[in-house]
N, C-alpha and C. Protein backbone atom coordinates (compact mmCIF):
# COMPACT_ATOMS: atom_id res chain seq x y z
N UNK A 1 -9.60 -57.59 108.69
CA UNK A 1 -10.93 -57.50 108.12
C UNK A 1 -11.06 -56.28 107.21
N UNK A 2 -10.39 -55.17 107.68
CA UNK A 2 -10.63 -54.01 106.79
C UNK A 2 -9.96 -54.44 105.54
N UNK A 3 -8.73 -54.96 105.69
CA UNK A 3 -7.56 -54.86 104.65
C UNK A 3 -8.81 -56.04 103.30
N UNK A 4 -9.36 -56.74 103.83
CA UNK A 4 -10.36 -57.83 103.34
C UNK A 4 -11.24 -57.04 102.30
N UNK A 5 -11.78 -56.19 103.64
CA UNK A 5 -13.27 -55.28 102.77
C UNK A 5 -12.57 -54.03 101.71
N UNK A 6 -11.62 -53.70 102.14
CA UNK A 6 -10.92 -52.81 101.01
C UNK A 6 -10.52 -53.58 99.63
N UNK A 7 -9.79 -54.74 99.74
CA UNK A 7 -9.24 -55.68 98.79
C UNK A 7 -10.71 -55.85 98.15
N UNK A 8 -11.51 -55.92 98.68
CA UNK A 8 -13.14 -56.65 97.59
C UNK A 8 -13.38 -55.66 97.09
N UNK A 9 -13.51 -54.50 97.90
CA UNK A 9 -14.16 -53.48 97.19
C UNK A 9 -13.45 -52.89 96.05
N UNK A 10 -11.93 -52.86 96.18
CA UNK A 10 -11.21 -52.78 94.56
C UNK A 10 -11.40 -53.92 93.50
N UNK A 11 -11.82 -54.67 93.87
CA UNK A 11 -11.63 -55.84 93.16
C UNK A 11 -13.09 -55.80 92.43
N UNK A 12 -14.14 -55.20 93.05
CA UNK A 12 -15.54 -55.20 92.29
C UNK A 12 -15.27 -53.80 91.92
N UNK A 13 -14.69 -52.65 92.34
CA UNK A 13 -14.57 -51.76 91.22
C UNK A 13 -13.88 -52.02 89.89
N UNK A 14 -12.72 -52.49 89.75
CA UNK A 14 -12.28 -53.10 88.60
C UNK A 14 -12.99 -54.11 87.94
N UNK A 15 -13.54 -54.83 88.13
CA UNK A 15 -14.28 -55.10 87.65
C UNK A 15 -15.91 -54.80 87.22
N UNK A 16 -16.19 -53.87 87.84
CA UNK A 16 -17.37 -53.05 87.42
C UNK A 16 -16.78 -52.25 86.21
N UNK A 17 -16.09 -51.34 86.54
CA UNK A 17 -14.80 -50.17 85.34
C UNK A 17 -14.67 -51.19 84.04
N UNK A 18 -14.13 -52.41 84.24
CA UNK A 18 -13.79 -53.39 82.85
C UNK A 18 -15.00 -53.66 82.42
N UNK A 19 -15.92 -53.86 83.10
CA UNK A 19 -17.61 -54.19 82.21
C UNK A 19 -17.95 -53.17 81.17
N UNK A 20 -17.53 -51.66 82.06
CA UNK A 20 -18.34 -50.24 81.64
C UNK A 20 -17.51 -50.09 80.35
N UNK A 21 -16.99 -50.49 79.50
CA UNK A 21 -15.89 -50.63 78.38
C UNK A 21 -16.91 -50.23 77.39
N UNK A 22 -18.18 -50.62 77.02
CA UNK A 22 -18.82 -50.69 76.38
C UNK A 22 -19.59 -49.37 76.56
N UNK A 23 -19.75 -48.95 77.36
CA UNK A 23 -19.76 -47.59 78.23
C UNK A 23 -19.17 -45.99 77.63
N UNK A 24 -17.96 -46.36 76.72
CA UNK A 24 -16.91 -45.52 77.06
C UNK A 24 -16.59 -45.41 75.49
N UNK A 25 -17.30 -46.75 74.55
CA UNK A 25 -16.65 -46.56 73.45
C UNK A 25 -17.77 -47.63 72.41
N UNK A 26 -17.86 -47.43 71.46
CA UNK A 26 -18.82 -48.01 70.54
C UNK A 26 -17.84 -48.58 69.37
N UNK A 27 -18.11 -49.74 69.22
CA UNK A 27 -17.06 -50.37 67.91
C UNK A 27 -17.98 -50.65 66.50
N UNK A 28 -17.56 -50.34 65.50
CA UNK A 28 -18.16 -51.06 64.21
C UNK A 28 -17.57 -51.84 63.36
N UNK A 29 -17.70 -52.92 63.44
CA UNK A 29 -16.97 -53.77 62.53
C UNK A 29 -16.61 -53.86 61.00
N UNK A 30 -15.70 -54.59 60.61
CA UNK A 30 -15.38 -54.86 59.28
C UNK A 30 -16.90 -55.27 58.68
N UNK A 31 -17.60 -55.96 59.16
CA UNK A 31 -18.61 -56.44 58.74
C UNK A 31 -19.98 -55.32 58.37
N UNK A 32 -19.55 -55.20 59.20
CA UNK A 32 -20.86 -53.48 59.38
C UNK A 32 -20.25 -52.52 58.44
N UNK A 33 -18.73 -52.40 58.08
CA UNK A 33 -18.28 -51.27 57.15
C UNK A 33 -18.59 -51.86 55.77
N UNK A 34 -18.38 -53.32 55.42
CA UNK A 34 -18.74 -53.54 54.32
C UNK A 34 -20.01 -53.70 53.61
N UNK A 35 -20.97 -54.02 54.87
CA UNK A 35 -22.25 -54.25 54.25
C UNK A 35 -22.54 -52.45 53.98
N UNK A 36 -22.12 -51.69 54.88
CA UNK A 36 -22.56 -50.21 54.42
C UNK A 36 -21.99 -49.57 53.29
N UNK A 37 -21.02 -50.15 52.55
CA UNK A 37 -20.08 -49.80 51.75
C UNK A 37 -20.58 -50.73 50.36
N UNK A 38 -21.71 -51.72 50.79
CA UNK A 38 -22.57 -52.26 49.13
C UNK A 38 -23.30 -50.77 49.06
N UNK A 39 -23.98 -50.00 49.62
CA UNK A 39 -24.83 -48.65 49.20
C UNK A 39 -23.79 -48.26 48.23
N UNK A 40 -22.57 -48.18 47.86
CA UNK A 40 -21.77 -47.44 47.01
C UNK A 40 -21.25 -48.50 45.75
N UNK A 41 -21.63 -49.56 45.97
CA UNK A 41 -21.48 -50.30 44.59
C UNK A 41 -22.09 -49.57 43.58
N UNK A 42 -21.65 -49.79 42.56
CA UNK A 42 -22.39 -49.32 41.16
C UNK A 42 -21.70 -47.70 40.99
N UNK A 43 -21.23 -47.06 41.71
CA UNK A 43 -20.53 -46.30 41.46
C UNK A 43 -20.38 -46.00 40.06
N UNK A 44 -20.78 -44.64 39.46
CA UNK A 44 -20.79 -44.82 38.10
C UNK A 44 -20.00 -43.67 37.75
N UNK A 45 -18.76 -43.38 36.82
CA UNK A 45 -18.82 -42.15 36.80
C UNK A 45 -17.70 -42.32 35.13
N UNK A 46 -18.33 -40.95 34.21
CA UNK A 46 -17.15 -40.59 33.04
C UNK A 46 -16.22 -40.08 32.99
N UNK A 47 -15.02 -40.37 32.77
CA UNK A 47 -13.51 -39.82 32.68
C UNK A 47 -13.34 -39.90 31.34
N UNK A 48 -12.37 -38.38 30.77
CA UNK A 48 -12.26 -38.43 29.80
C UNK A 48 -10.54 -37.81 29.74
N UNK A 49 -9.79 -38.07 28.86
CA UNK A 49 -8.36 -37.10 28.22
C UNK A 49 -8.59 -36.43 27.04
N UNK A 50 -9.07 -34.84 27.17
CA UNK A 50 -9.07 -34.12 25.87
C UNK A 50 -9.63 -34.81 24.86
N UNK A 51 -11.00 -35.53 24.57
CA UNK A 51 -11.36 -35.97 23.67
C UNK A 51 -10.47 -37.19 22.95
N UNK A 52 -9.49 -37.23 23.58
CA UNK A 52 -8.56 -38.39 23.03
C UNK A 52 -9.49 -39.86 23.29
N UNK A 53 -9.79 -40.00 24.54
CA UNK A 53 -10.33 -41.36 25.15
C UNK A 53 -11.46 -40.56 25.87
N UNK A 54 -12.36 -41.78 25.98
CA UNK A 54 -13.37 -41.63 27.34
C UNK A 54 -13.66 -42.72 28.25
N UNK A 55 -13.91 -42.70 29.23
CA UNK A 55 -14.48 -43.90 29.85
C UNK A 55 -15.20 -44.12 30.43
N UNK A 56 -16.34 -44.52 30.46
CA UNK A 56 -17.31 -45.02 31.61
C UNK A 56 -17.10 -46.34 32.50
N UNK A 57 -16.90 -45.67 34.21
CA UNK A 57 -16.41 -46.46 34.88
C UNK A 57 -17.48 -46.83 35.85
N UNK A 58 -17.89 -48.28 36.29
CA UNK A 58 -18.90 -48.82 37.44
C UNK A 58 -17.60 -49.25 38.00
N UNK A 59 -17.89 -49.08 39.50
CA UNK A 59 -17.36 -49.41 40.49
C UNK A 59 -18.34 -50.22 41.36
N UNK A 60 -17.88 -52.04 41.98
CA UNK A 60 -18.21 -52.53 43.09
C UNK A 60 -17.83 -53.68 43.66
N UNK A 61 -18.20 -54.74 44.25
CA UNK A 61 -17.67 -55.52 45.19
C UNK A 61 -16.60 -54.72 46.45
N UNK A 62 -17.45 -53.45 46.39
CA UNK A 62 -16.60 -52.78 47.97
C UNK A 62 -16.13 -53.69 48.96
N UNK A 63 -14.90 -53.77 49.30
CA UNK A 63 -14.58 -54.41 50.64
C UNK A 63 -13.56 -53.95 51.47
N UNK A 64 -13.78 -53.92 52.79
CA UNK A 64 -12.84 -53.03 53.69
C UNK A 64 -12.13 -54.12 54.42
N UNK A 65 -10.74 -53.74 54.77
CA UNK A 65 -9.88 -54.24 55.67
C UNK A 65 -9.46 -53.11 56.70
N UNK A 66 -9.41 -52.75 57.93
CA UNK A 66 -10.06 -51.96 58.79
C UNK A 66 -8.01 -51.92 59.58
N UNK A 67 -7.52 -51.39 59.42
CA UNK A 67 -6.48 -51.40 60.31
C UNK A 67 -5.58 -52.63 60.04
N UNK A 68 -5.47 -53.65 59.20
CA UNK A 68 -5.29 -54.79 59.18
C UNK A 68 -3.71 -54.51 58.23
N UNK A 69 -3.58 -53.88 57.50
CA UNK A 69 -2.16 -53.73 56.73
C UNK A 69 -1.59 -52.85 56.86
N UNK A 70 -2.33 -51.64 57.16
CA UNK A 70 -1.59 -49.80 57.68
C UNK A 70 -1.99 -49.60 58.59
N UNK A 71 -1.29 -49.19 59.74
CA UNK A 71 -2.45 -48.62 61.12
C UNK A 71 -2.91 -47.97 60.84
N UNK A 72 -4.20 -47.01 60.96
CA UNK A 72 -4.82 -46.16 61.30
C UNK A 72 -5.01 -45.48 59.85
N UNK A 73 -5.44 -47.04 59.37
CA UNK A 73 -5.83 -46.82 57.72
C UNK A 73 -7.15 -47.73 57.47
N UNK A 74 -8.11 -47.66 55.96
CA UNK A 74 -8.79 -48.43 56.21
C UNK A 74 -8.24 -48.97 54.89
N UNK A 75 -7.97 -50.26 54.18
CA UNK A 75 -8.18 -50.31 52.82
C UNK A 75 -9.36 -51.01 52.15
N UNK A 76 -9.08 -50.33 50.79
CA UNK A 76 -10.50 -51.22 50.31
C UNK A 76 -10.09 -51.83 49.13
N UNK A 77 -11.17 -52.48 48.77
CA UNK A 77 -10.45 -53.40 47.43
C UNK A 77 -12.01 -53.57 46.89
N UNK A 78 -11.75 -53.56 45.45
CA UNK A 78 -12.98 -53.58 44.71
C UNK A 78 -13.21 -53.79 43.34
N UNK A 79 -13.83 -53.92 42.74
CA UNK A 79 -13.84 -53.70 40.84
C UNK A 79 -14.17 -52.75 40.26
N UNK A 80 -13.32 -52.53 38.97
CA UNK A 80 -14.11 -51.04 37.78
C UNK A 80 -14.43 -51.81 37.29
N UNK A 81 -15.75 -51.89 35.83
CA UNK A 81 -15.86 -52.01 35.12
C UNK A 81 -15.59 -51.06 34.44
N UNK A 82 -14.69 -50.76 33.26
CA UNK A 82 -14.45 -49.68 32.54
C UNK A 82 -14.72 -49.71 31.05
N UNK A 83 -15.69 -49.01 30.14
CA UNK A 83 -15.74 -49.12 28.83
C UNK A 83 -14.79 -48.16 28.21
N UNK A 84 -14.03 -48.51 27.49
CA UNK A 84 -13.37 -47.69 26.89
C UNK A 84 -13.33 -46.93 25.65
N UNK A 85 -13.00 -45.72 25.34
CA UNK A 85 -14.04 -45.25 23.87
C UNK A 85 -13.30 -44.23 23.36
N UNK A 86 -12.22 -44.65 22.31
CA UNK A 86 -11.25 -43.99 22.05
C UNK A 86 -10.72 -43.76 20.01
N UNK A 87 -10.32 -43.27 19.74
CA UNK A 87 -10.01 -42.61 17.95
C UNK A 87 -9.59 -44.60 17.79
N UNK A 88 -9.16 -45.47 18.56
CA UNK A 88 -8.88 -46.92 17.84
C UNK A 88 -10.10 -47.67 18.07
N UNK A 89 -11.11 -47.21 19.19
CA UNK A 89 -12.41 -48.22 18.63
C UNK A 89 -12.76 -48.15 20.33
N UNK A 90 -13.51 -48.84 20.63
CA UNK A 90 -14.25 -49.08 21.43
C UNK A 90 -13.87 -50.59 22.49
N UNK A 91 -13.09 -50.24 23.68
CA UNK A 91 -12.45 -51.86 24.56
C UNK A 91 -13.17 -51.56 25.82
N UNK A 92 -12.80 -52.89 26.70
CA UNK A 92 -13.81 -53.22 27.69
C UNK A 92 -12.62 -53.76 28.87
N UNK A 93 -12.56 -53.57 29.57
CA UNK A 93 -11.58 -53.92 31.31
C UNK A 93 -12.10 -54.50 32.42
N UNK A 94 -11.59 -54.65 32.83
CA UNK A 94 -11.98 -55.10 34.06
C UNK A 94 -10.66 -54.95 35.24
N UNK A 95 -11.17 -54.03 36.09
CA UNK A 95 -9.66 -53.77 36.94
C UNK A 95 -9.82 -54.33 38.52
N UNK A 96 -9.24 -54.76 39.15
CA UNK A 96 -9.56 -54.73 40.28
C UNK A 96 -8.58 -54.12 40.84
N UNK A 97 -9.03 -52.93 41.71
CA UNK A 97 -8.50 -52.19 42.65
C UNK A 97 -8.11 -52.12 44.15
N UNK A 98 -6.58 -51.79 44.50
CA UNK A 98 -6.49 -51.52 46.23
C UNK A 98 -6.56 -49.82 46.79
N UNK A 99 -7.04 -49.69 47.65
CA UNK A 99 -6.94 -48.46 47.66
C UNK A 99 -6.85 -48.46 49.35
N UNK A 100 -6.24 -47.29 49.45
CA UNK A 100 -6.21 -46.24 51.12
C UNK A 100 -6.79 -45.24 51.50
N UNK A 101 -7.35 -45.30 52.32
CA UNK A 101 -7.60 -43.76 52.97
C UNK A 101 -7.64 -44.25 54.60
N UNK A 102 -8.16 -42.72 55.08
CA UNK A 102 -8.21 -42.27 55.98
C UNK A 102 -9.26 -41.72 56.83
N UNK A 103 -9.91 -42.93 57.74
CA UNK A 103 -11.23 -42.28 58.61
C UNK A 103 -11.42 -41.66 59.01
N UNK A 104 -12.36 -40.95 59.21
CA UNK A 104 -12.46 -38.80 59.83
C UNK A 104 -13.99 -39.49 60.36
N UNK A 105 -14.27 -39.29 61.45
CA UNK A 105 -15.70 -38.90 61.87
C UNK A 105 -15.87 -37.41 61.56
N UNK A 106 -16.83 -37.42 61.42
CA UNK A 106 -17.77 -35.92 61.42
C UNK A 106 -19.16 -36.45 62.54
N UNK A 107 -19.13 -35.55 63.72
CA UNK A 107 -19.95 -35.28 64.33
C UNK A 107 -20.86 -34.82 64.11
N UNK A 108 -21.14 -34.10 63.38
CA UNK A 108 -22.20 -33.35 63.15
C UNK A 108 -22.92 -34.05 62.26
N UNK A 109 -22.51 -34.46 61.50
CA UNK A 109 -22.86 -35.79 60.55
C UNK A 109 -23.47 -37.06 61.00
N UNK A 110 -22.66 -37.40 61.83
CA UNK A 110 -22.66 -38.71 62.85
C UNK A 110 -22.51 -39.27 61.06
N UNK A 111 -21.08 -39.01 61.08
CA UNK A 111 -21.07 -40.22 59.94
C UNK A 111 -19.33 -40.41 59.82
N UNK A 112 -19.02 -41.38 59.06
CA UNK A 112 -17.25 -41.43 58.85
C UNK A 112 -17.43 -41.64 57.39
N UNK A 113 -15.95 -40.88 57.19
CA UNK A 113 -15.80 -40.52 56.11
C UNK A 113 -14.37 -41.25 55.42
N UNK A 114 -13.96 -41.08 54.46
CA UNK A 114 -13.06 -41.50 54.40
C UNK A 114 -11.71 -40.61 53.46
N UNK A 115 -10.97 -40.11 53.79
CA UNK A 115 -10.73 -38.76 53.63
C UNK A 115 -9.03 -39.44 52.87
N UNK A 116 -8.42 -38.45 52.02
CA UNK A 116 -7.47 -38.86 51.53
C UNK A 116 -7.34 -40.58 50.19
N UNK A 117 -8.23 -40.45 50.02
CA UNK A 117 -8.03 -42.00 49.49
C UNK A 117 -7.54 -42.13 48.01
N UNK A 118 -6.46 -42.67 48.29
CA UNK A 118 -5.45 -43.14 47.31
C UNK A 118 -5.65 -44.53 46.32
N UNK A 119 -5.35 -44.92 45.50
CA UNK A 119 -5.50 -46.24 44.52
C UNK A 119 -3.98 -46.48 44.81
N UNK A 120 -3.76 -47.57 45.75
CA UNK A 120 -2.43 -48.38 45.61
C UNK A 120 -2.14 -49.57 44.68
N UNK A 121 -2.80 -50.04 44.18
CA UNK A 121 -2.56 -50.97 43.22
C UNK A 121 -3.73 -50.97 42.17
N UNK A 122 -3.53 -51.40 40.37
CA UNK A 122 -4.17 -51.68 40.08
C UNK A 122 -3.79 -53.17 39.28
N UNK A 123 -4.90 -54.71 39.06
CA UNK A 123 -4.55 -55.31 37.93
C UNK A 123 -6.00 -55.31 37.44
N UNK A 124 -5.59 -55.21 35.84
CA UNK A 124 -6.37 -55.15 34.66
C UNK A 124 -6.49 -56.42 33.74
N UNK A 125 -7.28 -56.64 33.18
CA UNK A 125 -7.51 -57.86 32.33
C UNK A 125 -8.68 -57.29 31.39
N UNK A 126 -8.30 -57.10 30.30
CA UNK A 126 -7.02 -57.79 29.71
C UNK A 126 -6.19 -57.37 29.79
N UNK A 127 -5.11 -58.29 29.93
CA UNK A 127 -3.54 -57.07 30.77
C UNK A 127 -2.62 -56.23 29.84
N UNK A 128 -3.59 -56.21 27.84
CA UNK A 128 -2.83 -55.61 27.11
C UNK A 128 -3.61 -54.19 27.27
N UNK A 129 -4.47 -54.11 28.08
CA UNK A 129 -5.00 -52.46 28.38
C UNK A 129 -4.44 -52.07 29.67
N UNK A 130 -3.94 -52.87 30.40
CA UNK A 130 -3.20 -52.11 31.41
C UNK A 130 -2.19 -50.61 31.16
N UNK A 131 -1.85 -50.37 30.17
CA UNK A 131 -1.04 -49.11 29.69
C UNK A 131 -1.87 -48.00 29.83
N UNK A 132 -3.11 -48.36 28.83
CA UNK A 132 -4.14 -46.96 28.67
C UNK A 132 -5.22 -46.82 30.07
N UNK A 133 -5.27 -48.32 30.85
CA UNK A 133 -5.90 -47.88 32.18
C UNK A 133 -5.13 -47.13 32.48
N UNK A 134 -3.75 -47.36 33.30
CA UNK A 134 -3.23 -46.61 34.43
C UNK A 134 -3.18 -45.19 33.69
N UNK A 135 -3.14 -45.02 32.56
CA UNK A 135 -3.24 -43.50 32.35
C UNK A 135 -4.20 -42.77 32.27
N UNK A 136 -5.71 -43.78 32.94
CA UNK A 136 -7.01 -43.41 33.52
C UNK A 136 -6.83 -43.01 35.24
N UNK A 137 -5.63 -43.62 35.59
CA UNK A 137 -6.19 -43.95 37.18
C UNK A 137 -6.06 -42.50 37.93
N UNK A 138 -4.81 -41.50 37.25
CA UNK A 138 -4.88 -40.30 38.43
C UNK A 138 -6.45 -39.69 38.04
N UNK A 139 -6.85 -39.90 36.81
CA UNK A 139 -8.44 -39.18 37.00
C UNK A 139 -9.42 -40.07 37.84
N UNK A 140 -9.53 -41.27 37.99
CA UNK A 140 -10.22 -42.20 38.67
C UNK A 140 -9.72 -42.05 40.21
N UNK A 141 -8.38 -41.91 40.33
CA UNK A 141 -8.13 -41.97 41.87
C UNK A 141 -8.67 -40.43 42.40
N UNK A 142 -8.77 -39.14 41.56
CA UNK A 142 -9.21 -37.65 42.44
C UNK A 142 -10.67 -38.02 42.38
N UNK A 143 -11.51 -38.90 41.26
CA UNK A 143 -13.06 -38.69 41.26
C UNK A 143 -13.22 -39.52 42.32
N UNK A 144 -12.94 -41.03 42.82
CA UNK A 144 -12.69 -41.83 43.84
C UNK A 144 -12.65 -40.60 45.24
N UNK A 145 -11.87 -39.93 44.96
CA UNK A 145 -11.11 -39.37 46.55
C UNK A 145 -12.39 -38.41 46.66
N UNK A 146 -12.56 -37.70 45.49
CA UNK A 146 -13.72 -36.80 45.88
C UNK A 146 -15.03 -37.24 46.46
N UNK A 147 -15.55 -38.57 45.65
CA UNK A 147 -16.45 -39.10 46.14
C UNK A 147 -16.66 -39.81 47.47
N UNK A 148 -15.62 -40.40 48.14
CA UNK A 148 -15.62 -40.78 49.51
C UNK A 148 -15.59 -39.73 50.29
N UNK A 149 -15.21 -38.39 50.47
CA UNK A 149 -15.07 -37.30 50.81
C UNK A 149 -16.12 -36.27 50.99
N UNK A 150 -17.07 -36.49 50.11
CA UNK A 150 -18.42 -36.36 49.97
C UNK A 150 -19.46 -37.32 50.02
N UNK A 151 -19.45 -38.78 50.37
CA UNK A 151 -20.42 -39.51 50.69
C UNK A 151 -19.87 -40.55 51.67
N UNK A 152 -20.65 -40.36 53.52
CA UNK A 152 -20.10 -41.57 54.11
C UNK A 152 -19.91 -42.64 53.50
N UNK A 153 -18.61 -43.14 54.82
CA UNK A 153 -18.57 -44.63 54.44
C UNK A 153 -19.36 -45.28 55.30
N UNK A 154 -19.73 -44.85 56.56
CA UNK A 154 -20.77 -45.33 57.43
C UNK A 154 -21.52 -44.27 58.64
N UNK A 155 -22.46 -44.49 58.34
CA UNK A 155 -23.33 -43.11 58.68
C UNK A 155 -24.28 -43.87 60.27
N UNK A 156 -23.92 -43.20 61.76
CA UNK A 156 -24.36 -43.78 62.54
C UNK A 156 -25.78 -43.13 62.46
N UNK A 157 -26.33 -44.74 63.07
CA UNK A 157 -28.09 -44.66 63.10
C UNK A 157 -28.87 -45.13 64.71
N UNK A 158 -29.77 -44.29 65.23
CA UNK A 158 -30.37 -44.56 66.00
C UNK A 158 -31.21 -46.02 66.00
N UNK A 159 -31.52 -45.96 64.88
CA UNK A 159 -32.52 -47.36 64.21
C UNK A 159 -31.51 -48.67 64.20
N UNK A 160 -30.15 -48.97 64.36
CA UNK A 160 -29.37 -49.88 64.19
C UNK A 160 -29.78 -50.41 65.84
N UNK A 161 -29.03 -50.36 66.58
CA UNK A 161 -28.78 -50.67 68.07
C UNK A 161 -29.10 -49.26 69.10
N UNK A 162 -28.94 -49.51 70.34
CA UNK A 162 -28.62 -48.38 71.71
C UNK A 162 -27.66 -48.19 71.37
N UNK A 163 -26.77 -49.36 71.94
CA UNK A 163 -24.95 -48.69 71.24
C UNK A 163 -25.03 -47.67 70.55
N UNK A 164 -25.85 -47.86 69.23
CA UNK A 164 -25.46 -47.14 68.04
C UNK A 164 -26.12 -45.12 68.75
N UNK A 165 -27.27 -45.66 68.93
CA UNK A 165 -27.94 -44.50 69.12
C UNK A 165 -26.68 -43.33 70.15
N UNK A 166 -26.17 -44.28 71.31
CA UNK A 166 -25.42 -43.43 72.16
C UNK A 166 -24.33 -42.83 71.45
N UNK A 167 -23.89 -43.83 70.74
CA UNK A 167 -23.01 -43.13 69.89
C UNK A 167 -22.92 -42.31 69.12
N UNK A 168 -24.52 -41.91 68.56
CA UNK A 168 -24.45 -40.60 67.75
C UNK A 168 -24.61 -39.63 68.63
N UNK A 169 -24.83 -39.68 69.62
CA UNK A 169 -25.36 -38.51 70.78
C UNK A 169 -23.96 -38.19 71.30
N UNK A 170 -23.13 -39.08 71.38
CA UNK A 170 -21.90 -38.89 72.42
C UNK A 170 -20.37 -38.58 72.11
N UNK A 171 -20.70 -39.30 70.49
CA UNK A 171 -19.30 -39.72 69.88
C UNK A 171 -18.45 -38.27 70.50
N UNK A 172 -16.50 -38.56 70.53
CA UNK A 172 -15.88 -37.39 70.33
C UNK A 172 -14.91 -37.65 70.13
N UNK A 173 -14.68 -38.98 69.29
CA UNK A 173 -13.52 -39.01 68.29
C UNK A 173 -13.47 -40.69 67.95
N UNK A 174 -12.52 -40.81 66.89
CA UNK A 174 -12.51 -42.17 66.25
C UNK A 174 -10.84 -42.93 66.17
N UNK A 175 -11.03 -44.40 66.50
CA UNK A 175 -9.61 -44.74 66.60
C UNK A 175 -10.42 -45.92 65.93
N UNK A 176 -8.74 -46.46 64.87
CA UNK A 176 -8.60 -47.27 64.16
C UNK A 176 -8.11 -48.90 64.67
N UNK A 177 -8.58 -49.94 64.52
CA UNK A 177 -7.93 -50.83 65.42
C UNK A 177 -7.99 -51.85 64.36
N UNK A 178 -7.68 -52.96 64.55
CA UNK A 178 -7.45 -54.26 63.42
C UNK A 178 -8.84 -54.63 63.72
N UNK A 179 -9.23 -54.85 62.11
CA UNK A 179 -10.61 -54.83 62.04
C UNK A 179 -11.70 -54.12 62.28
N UNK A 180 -11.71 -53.07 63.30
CA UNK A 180 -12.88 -52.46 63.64
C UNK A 180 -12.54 -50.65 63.65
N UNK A 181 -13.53 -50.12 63.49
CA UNK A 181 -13.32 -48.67 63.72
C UNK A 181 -14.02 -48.43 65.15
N UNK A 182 -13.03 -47.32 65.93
CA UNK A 182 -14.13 -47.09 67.77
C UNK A 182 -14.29 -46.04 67.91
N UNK A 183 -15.34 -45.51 68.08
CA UNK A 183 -15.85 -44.40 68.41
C UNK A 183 -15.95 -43.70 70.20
N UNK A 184 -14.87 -43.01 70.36
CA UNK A 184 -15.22 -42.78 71.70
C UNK A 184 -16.14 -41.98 71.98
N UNK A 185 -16.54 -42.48 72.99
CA UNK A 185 -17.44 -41.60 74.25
C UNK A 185 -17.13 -40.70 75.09
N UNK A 186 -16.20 -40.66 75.35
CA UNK A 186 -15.61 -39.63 76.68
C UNK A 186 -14.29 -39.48 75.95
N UNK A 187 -14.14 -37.77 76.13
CA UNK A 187 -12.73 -37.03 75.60
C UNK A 187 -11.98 -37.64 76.12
């Protein structure tokens, strides 16, 4: 009988412990990173080479893939619109971009950031400006890096869910998983 009442009583602690999961750690989805990641569409910004060229670049269709091709990466993929404005005249692009970085919570923030972010691929159309883009992109990829670096990619809110709320009160660190970013609760 004891060996009985001992066997149950592990058996409803483990299973109490596997419920409390939700308890211990707060998840945000691909879904939740991208809808927070339209606030950064339109992205607008001028790049120039020594008066040679200039460009005015919009950035949008933000979209995140969360752990899904690099571990403990997020990528994103998106569009420039780029005008181009140079001593041969005045051209127009269209690029669509891959890019990497790297999620950082900030606590104090209660926000994630996205730190390191790189441009891994670009294609351009028309693909006879692909030459004079990519010799836009290391200025587009530091204004890119700066700007994620300085503006969350998802900023936790009391006003979303409880989840959410506990999680800004509790967070104390962030792990990357396929599809979702998790915020733990307990060191």
């Amino acid at each position: 009988m004891r060996k009985f009442v001992f066997c149950l009583s592990v058996f409803f602690t483990v299973l109490l412990l596997s419920g409390c999961n939700h308890l211990t750690e707060y998840s945000i989805s691909e879904q939740q990173v991208n809808k927070a990641l339209q606030k950064h569409d339109n992205y607008q910004k001028d790049i120039g080479v020594n008066g040679l060229a200039n460009a005015h670049i919009v950035l949008s269709n933000l979209q995140a893939a969360i752990g899904r091709e690099e571990p403990n990466k997020v990528m994103l993929s998106g569009s420039a619109d780029i005008r181009l404005q140079s001593l041969f005249g005045d051209k127009h692009a269209v690029v669509n971009l891959k890019m990497k970085a790297q999620p950082v919570f900030d606590p104090q923030q209660s926000a994630i950031y996205l730190r390191d972010l790189q441009i891994t691929d670009i294609q351009v159309t028309p693909e006879k400006l692909h030459d004079v883009v990519s010799a836009l992109t290391p200025l587009l990829n530091q204004s890119l890096k700066h700007y994620f670096e300085e503006n969350p990619a998802y900023v936790l809110s009391a006003d979303h869910s409880t989840g959410e709320a506990l999680a800004k009160k509790l967070a104390k660190g962030l792990e990357v998983r396929p599809g979702e970013l998790v915020i733990s609760l307990t060191p």
